[in-house]
PDB file of N, CA and C in Angstrom:
ATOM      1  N   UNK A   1     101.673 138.897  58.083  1.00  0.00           N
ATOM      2  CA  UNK A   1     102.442 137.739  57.707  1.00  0.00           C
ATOM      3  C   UNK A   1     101.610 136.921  56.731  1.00  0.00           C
ATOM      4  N   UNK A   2     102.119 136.499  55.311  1.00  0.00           N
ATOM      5  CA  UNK A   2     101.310 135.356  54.596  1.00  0.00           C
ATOM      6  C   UNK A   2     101.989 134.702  54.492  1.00  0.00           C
ATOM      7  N   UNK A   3     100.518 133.770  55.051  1.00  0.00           N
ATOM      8  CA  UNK A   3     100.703 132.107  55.290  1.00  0.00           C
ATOM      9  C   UNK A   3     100.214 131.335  54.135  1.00  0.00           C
ATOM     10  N   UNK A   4     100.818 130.566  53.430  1.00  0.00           N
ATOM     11  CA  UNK A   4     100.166 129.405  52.355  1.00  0.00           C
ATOM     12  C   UNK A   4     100.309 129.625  51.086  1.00  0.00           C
ATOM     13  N   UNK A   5     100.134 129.090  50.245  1.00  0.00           N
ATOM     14  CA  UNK A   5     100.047 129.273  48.357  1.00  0.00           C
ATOM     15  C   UNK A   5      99.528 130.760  47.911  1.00  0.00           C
ATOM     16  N   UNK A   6     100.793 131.285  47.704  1.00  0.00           N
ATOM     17  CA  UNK A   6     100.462 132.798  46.769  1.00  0.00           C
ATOM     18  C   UNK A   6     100.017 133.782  47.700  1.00  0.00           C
ATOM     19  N   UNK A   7     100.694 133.532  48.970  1.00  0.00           N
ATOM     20  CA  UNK A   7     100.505 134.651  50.461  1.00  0.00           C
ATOM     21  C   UNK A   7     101.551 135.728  50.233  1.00  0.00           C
ATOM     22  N   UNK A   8     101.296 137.067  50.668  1.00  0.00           N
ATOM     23  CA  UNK A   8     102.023 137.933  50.154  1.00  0.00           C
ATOM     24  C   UNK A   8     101.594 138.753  52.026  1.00  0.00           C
ATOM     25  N   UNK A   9     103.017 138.794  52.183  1.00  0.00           N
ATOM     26  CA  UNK A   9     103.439 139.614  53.767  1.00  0.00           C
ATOM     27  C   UNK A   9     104.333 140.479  53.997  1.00  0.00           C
ATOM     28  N   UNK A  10     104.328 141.011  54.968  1.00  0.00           N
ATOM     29  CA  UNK A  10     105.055 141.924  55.009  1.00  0.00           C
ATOM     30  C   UNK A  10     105.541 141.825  56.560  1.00  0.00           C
ATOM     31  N   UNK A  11     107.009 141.764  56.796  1.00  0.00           N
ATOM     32  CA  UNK A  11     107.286 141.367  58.156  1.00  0.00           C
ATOM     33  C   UNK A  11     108.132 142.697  58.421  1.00  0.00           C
ATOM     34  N   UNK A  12     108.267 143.102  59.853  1.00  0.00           N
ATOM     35  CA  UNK A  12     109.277 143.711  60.584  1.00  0.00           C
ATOM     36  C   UNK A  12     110.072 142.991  61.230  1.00  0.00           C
ATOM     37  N   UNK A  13     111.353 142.680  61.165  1.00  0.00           N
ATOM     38  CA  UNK A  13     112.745 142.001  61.850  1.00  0.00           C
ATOM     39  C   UNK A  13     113.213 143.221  62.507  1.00  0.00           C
ATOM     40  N   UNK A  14     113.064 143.646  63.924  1.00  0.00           N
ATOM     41  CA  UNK A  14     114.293 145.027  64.224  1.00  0.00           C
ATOM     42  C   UNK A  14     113.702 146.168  63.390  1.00  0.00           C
ATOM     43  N   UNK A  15     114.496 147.017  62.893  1.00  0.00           N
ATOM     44  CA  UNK A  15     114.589 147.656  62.168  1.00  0.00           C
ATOM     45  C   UNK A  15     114.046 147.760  60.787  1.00  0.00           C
ATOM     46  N   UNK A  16     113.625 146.557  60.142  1.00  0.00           N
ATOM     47  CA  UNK A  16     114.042 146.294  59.170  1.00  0.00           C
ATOM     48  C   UNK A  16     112.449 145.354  58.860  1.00  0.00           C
ATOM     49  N   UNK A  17     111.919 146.150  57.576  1.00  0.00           N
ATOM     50  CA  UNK A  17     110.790 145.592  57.016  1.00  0.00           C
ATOM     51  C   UNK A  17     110.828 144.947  55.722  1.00  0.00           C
ATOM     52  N   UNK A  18     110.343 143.512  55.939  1.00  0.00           N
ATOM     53  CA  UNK A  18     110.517 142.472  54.585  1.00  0.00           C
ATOM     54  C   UNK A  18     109.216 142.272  54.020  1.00  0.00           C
ATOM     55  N   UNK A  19     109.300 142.345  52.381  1.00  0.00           N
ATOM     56  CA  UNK A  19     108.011 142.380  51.608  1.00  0.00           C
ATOM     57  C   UNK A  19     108.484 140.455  51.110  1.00  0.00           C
ATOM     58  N   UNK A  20     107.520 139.656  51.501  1.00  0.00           N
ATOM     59  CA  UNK A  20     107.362 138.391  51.037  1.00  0.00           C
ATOM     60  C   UNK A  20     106.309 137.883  50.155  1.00  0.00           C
ATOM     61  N   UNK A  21     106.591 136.899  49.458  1.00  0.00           N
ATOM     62  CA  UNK A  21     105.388 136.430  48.607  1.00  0.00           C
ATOM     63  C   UNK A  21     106.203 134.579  48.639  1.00  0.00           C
ATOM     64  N   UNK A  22     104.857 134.096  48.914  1.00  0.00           N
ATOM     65  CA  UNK A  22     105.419 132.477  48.197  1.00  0.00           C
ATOM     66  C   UNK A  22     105.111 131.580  46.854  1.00  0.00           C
ATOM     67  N   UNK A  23     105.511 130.716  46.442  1.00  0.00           N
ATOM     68  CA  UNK A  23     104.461 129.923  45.067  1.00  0.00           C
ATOM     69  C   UNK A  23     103.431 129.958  45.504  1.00  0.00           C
ATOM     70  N   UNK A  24     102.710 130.440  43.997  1.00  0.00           N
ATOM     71  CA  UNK A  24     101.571 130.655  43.905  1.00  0.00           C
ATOM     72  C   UNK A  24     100.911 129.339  43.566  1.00  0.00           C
ATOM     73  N   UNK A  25     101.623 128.548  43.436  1.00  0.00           N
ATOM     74  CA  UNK A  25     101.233 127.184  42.591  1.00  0.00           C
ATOM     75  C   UNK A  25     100.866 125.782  43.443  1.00  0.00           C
ATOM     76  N   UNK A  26      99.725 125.613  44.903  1.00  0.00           N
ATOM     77  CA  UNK A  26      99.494 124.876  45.570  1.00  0.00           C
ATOM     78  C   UNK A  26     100.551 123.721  45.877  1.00  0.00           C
ATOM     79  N   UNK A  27     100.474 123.064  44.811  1.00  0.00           N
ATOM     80  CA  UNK A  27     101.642 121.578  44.440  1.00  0.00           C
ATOM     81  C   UNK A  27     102.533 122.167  44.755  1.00  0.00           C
ATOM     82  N   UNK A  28     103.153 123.415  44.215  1.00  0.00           N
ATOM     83  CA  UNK A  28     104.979 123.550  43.836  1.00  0.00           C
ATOM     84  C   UNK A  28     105.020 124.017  45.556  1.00  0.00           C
ATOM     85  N   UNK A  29     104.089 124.887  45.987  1.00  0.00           N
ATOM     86  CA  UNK A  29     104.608 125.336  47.507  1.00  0.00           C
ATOM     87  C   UNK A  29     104.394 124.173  48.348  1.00  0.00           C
ATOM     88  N   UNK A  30     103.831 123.360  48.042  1.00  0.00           N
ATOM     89  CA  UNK A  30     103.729 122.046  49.052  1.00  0.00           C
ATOM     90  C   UNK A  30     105.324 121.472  49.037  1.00  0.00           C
ATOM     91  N   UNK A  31     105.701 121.418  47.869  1.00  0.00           N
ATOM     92  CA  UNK A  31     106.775 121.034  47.565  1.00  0.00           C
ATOM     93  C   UNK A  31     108.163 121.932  48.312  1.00  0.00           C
ATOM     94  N   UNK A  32     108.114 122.635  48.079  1.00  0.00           N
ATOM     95  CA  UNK A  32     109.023 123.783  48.186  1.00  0.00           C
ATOM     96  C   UNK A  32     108.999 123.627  49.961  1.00  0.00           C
ATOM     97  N   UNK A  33     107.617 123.779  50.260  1.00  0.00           N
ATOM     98  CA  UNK A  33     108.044 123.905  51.440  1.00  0.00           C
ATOM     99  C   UNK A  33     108.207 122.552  52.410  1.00  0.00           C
ATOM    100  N   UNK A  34     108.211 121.342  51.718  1.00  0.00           N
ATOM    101  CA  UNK A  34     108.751 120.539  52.360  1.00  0.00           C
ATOM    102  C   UNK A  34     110.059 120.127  52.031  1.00  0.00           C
ATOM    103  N   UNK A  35     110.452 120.405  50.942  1.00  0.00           N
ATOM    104  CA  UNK A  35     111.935 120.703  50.516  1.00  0.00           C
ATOM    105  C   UNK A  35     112.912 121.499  51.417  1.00  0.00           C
ATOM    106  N   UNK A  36     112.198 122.644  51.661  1.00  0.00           N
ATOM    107  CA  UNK A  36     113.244 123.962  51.813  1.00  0.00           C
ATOM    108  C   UNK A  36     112.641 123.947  53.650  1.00  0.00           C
ATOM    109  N   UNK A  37     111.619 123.937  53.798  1.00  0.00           N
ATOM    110  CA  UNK A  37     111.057 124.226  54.976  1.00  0.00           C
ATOM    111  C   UNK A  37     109.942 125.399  54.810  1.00  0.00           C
ATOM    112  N   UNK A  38     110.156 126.197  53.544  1.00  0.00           N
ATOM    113  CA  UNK A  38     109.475 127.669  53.519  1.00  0.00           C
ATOM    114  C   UNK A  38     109.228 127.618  52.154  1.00  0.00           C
ATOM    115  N   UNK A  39     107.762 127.921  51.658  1.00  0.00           N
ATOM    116  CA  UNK A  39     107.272 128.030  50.013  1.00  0.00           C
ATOM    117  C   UNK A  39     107.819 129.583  49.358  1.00  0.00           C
ATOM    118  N   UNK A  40     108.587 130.818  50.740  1.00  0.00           N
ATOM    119  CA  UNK A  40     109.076 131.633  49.611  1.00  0.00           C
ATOM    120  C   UNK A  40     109.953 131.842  48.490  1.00  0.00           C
ATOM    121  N   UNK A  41     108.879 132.617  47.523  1.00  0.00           N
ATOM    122  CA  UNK A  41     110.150 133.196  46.216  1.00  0.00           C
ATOM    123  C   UNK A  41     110.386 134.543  46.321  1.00  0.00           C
ATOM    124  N   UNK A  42     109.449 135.222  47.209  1.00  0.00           N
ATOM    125  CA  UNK A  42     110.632 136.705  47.740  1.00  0.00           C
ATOM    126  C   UNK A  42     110.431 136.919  49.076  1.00  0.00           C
ATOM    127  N   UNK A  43     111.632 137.378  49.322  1.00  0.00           N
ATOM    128  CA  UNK A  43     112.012 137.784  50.504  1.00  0.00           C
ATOM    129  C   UNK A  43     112.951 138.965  50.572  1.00  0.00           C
ATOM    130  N   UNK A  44     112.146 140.903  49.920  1.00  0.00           N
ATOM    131  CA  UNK A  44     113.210 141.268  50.027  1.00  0.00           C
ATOM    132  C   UNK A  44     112.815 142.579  50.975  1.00  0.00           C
ATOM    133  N   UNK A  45     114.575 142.984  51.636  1.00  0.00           N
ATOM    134  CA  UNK A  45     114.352 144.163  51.966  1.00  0.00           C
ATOM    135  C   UNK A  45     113.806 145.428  51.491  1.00  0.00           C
ATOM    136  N   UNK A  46     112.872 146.217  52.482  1.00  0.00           N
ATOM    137  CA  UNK A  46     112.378 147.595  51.956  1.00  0.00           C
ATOM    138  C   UNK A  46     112.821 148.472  52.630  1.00  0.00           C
ATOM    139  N   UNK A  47     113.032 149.826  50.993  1.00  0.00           N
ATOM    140  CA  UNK A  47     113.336 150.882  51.539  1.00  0.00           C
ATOM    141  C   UNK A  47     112.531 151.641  52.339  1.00  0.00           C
ATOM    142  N   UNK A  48     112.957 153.181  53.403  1.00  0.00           N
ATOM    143  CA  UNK A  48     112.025 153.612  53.668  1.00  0.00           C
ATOM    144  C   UNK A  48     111.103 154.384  52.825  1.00  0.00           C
ATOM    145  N   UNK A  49     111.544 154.050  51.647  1.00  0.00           N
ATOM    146  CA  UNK A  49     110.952 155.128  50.374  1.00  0.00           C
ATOM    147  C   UNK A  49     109.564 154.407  49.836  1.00  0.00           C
ATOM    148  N   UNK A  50     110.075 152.718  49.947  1.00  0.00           N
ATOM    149  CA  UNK A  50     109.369 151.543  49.475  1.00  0.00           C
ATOM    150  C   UNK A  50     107.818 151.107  50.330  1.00  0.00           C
ATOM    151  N   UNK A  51     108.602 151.729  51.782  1.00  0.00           N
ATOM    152  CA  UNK A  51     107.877 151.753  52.561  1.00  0.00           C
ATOM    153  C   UNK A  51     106.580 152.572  52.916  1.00  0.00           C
ATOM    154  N   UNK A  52     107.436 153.965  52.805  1.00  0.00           N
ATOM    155  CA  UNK A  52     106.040 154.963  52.635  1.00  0.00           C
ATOM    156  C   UNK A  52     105.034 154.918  51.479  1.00  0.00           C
ATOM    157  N   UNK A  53     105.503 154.413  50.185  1.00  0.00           N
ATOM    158  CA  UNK A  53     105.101 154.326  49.101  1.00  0.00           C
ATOM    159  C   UNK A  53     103.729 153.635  49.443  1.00  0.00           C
ATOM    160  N   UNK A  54     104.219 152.262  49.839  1.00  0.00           N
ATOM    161  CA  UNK A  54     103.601 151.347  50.513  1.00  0.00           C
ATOM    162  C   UNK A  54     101.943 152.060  51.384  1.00  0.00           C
ATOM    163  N   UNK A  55     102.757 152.583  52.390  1.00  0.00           N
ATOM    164  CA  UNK A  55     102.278 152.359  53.380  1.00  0.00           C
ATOM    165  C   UNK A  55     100.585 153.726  52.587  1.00  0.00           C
ATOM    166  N   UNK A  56     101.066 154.593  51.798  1.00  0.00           N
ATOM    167  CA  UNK A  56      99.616 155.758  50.831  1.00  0.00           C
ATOM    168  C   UNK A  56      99.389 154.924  50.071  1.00  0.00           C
ATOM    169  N   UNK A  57      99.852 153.933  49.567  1.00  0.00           N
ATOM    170  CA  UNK A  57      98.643 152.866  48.620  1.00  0.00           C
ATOM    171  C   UNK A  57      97.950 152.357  49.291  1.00  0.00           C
ATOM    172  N   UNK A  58      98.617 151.552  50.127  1.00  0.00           N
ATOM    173  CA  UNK A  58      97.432 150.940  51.078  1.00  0.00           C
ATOM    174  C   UNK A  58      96.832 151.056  51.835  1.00  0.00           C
ATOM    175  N   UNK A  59      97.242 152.044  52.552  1.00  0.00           N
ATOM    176  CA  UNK A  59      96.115 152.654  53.401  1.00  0.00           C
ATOM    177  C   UNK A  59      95.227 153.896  52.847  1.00  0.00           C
ATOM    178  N   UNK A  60      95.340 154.116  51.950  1.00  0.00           N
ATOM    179  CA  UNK A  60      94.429 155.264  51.651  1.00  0.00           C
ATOM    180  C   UNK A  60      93.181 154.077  50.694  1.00  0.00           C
ATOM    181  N   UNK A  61      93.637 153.107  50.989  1.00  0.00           N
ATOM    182  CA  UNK A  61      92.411 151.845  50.378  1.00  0.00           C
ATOM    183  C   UNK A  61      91.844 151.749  51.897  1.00  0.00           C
ATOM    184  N   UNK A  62      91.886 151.924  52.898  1.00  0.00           N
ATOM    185  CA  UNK A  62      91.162 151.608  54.107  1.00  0.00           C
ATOM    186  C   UNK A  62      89.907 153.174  54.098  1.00  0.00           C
ATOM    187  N   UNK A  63      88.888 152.157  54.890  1.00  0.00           N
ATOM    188  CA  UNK A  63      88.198 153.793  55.637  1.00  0.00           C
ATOM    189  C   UNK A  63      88.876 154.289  56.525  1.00  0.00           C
ATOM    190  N   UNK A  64      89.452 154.046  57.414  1.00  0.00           N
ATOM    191  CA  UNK A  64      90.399 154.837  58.402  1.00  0.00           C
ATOM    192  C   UNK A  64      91.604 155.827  57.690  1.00  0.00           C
ATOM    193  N   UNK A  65      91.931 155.605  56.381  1.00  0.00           N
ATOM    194  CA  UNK A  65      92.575 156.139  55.844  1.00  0.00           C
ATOM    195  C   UNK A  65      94.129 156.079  56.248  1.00  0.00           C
ATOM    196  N   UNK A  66      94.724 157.311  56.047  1.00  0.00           N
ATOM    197  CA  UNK A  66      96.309 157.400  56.487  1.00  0.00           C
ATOM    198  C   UNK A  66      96.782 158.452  57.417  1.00  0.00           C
ATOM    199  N   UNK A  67      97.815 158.297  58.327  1.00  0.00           N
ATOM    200  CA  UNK A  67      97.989 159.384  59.321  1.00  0.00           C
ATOM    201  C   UNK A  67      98.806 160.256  58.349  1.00  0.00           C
ATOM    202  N   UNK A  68      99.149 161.053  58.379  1.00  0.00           N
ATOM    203  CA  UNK A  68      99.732 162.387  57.202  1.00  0.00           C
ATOM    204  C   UNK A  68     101.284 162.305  57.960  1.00  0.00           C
ATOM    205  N   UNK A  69     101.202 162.194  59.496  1.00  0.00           N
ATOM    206  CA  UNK A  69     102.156 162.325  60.402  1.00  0.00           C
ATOM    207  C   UNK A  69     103.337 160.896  60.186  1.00  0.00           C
ATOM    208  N   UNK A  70     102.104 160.268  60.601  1.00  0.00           N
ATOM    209  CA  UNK A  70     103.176 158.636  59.613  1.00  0.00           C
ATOM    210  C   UNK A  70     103.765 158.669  58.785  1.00  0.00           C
ATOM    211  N   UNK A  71     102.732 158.919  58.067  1.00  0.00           N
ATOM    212  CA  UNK A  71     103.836 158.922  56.506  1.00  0.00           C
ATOM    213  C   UNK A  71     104.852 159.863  56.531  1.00  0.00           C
ATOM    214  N   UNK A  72     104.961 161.229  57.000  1.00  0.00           N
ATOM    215  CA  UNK A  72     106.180 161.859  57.398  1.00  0.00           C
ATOM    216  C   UNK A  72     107.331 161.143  57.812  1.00  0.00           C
ATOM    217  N   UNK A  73     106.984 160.585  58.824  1.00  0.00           N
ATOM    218  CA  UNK A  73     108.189 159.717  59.309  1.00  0.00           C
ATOM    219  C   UNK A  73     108.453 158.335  58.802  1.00  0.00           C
ATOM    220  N   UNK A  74     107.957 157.857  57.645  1.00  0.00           N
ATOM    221  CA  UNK A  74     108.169 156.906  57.013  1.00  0.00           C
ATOM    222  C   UNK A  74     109.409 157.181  55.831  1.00  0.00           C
ATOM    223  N   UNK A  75     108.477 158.584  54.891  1.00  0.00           N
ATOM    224  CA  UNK A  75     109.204 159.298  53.881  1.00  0.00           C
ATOM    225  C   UNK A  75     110.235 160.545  54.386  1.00  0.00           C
ATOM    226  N   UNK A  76     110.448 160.766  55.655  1.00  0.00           N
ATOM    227  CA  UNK A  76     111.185 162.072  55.118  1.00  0.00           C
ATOM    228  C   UNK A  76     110.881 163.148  54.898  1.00  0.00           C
ATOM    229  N   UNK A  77     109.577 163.232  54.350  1.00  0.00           N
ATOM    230  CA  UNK A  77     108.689 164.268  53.581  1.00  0.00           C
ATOM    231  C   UNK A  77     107.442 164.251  53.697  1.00  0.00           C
ATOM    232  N   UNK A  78     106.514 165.878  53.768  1.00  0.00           N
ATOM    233  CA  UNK A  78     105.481 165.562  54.356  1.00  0.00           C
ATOM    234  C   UNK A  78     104.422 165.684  53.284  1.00  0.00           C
ATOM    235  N   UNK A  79     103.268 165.310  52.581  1.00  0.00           N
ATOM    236  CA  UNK A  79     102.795 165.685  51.588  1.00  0.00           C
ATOM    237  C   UNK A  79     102.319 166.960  51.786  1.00  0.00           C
ATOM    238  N   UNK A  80     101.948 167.324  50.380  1.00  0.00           N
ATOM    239  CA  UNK A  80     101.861 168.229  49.943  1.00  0.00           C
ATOM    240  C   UNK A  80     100.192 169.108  50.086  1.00  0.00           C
ATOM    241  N   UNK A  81     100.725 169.949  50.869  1.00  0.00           N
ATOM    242  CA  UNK A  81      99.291 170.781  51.630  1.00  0.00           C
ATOM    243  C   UNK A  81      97.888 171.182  50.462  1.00  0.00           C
ATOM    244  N   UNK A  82      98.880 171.767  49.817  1.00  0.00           N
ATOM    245  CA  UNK A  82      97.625 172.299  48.420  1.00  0.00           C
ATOM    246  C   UNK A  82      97.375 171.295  47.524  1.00  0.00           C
ATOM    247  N   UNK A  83      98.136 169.789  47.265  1.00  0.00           N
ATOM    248  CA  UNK A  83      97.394 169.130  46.678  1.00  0.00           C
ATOM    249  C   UNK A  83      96.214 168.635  46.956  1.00  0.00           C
ATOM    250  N   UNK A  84      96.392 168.157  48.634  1.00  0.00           N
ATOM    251  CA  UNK A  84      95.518 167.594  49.656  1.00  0.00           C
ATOM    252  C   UNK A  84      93.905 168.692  49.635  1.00  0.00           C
ATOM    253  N   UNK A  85      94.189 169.918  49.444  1.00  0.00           N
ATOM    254  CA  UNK A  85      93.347 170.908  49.915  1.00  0.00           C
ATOM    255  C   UNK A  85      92.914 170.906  48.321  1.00  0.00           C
ATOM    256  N   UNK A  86      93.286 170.907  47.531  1.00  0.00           N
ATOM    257  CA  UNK A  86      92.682 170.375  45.610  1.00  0.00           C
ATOM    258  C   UNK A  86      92.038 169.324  45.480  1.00  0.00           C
ATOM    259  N   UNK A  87      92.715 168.366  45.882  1.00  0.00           N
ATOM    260  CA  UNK A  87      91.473 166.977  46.152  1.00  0.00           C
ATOM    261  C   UNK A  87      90.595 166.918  46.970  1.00  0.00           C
ATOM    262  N   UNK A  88      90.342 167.855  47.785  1.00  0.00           N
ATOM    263  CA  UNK A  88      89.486 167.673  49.324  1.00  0.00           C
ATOM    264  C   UNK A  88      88.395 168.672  48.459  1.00  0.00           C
ATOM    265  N   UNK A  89      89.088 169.828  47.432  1.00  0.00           N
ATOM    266  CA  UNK A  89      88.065 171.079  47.072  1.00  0.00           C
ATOM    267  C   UNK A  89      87.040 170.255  45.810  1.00  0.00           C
ATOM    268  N   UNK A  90      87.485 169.056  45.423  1.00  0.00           N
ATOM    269  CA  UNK A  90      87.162 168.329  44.104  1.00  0.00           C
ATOM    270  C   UNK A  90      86.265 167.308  44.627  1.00  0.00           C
ATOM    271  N   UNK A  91      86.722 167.076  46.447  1.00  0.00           N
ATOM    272  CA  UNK A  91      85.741 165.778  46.825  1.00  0.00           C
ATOM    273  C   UNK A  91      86.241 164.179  46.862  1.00  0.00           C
ATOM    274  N   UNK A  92      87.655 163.930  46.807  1.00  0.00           N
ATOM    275  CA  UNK A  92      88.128 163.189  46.358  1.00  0.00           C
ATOM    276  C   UNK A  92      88.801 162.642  47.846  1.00  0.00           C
ATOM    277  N   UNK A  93      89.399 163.543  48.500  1.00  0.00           N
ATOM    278  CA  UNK A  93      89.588 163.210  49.727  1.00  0.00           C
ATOM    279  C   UNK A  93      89.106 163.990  50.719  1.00  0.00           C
ATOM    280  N   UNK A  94      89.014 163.628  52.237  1.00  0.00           N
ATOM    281  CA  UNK A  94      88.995 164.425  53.370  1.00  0.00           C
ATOM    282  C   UNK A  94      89.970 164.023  54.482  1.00  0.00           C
ATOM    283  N   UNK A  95      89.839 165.046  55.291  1.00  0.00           N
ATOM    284  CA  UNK A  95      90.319 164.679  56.719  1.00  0.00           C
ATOM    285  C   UNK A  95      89.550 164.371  57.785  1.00  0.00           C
ATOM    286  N   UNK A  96      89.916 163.527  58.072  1.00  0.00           N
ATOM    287  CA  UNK A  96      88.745 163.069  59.387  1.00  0.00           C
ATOM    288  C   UNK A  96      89.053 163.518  60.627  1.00  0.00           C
ATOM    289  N   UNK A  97      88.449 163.420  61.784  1.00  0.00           N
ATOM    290  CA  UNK A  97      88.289 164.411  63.211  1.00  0.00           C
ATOM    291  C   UNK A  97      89.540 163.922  63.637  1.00  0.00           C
ATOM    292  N   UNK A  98      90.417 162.452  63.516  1.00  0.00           N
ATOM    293  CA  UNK A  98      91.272 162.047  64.004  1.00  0.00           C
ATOM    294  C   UNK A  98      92.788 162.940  62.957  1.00  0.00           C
ATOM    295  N   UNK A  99      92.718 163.471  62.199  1.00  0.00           N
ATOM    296  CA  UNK A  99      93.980 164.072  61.528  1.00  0.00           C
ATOM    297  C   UNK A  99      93.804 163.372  60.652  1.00  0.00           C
ATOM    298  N   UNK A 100      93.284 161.694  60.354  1.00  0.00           N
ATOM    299  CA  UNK A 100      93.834 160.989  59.455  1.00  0.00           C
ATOM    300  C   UNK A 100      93.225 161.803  57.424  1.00  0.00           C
ATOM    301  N   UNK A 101      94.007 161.016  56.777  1.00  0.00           N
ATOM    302  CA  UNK A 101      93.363 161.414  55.418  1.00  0.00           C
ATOM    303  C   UNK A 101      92.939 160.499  54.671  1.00  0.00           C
ATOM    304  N   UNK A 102      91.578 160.682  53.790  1.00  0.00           N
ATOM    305  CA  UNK A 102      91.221 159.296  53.388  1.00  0.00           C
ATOM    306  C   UNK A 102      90.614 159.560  52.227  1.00  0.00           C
ATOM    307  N   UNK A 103      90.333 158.533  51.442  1.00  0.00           N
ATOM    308  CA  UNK A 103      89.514 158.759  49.937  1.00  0.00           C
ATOM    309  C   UNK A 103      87.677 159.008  49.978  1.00  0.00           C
ATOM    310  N   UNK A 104      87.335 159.273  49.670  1.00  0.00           N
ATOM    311  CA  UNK A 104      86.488 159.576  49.367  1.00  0.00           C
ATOM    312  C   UNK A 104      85.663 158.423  48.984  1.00  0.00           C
ATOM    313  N   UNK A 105      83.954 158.411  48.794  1.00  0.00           N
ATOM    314  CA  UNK A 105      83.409 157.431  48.048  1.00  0.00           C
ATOM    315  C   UNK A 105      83.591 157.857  46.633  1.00  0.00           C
ATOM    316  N   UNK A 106      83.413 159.710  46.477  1.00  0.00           N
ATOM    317  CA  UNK A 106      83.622 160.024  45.071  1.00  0.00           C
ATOM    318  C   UNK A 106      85.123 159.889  44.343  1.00  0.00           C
ATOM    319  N   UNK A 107      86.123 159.752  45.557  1.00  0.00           N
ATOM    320  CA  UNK A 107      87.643 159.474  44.736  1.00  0.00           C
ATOM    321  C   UNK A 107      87.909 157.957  44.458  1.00  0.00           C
ATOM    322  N   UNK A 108      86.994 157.531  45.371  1.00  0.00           N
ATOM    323  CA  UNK A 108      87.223 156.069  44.909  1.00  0.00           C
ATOM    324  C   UNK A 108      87.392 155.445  43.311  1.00  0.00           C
ATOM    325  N   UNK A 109      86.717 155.745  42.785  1.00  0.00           N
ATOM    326  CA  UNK A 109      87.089 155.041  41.818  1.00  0.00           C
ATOM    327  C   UNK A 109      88.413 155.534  40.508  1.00  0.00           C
ATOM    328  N   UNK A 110      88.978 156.328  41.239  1.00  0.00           N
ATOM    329  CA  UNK A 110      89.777 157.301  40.426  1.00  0.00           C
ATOM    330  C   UNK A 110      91.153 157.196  41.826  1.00  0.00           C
ATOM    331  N   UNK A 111      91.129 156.108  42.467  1.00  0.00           N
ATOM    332  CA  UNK A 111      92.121 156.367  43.381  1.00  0.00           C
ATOM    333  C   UNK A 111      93.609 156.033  42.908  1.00  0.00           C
ATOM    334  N   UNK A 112      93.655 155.545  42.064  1.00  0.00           N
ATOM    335  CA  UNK A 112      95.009 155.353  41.462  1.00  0.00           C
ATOM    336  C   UNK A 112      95.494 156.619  41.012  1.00  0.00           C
ATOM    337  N   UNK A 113      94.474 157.484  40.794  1.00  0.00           N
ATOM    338  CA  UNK A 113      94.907 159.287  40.106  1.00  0.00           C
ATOM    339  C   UNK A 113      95.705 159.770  41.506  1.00  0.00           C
ATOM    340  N   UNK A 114      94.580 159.534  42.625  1.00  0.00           N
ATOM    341  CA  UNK A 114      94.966 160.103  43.517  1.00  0.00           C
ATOM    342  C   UNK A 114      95.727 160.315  44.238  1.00  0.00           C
ATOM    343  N   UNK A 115      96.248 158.645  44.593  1.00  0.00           N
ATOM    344  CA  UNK A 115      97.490 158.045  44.983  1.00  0.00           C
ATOM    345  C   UNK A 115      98.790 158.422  43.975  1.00  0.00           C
ATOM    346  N   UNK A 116      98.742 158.845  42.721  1.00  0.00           N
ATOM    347  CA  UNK A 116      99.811 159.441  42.048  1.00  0.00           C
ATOM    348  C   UNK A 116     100.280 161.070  42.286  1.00  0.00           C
ATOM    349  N   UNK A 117      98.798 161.607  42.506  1.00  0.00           N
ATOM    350  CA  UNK A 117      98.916 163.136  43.036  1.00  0.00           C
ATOM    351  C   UNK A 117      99.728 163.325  44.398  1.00  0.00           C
ATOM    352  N   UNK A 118      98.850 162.544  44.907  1.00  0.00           N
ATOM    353  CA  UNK A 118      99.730 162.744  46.315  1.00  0.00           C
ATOM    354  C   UNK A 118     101.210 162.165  46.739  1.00  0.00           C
ATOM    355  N   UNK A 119     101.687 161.344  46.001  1.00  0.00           N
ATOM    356  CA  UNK A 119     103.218 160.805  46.024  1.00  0.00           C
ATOM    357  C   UNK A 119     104.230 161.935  45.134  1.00  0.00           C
ATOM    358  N   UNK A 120     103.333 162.710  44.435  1.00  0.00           N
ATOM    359  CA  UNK A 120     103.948 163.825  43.440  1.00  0.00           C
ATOM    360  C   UNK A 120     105.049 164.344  44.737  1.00  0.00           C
TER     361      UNK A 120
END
């Protein structure tokens, strides 16, 4: 959940996951939110597409990395075995003892490549 000037959250209602952001602009969200009650300017629904998308950007930025299994059931779809096993042969990612998959120190700085390979 973000709280305060230029907070960016992400809520679950039910079913149903909301990507938020408020003014970024101290004054204007002070304003706003004593106006309105709430400083947001988005509040929108995500797909589950938006979601999985989501969920390999940002977690493949963690050391714990990403469950492969999650993201299955986020997307629909499970990634892709021989890309995973191309980046792992290059050093870029591994799998850790828990299943999860994660970047590398050497993919790190090239993780935006990576994160495009693997959404392929």
């Amino acid at each position: 959940m973000g709280v305060g000037a230029g907070a960016h959250g992400r809520l679950l209602v039910g079913d149903v996951r909301y990507a938020t952001a408020t003014e970024r602009n101290p004054e204007k969200w002070a304003e706003k939110t004593m106006a309105k009650g709430s400083g947001l300017v988005t509040n929108d629904e995500l797909t589950w597409e938006e979601e999985s998308d989501e969920y390999l950007v940002m977690g493949l930025r963690l050391r714990e990395g990403i469950s492969p299994k999650r993201y299955q059931q986020l997307s629909g779809r499970a990634l892709d075995q021989k890309q995973i096993d191309e980046l792992g042969d290059i050093g870029f990612v591994e799998i850790l003892k828990n299943g999860n998959l994660r970047v590398t120190d050497k993919g790190w700085p090239v993780l935006d490549a990576v994160v495009a390979d693997l959404a392929m």
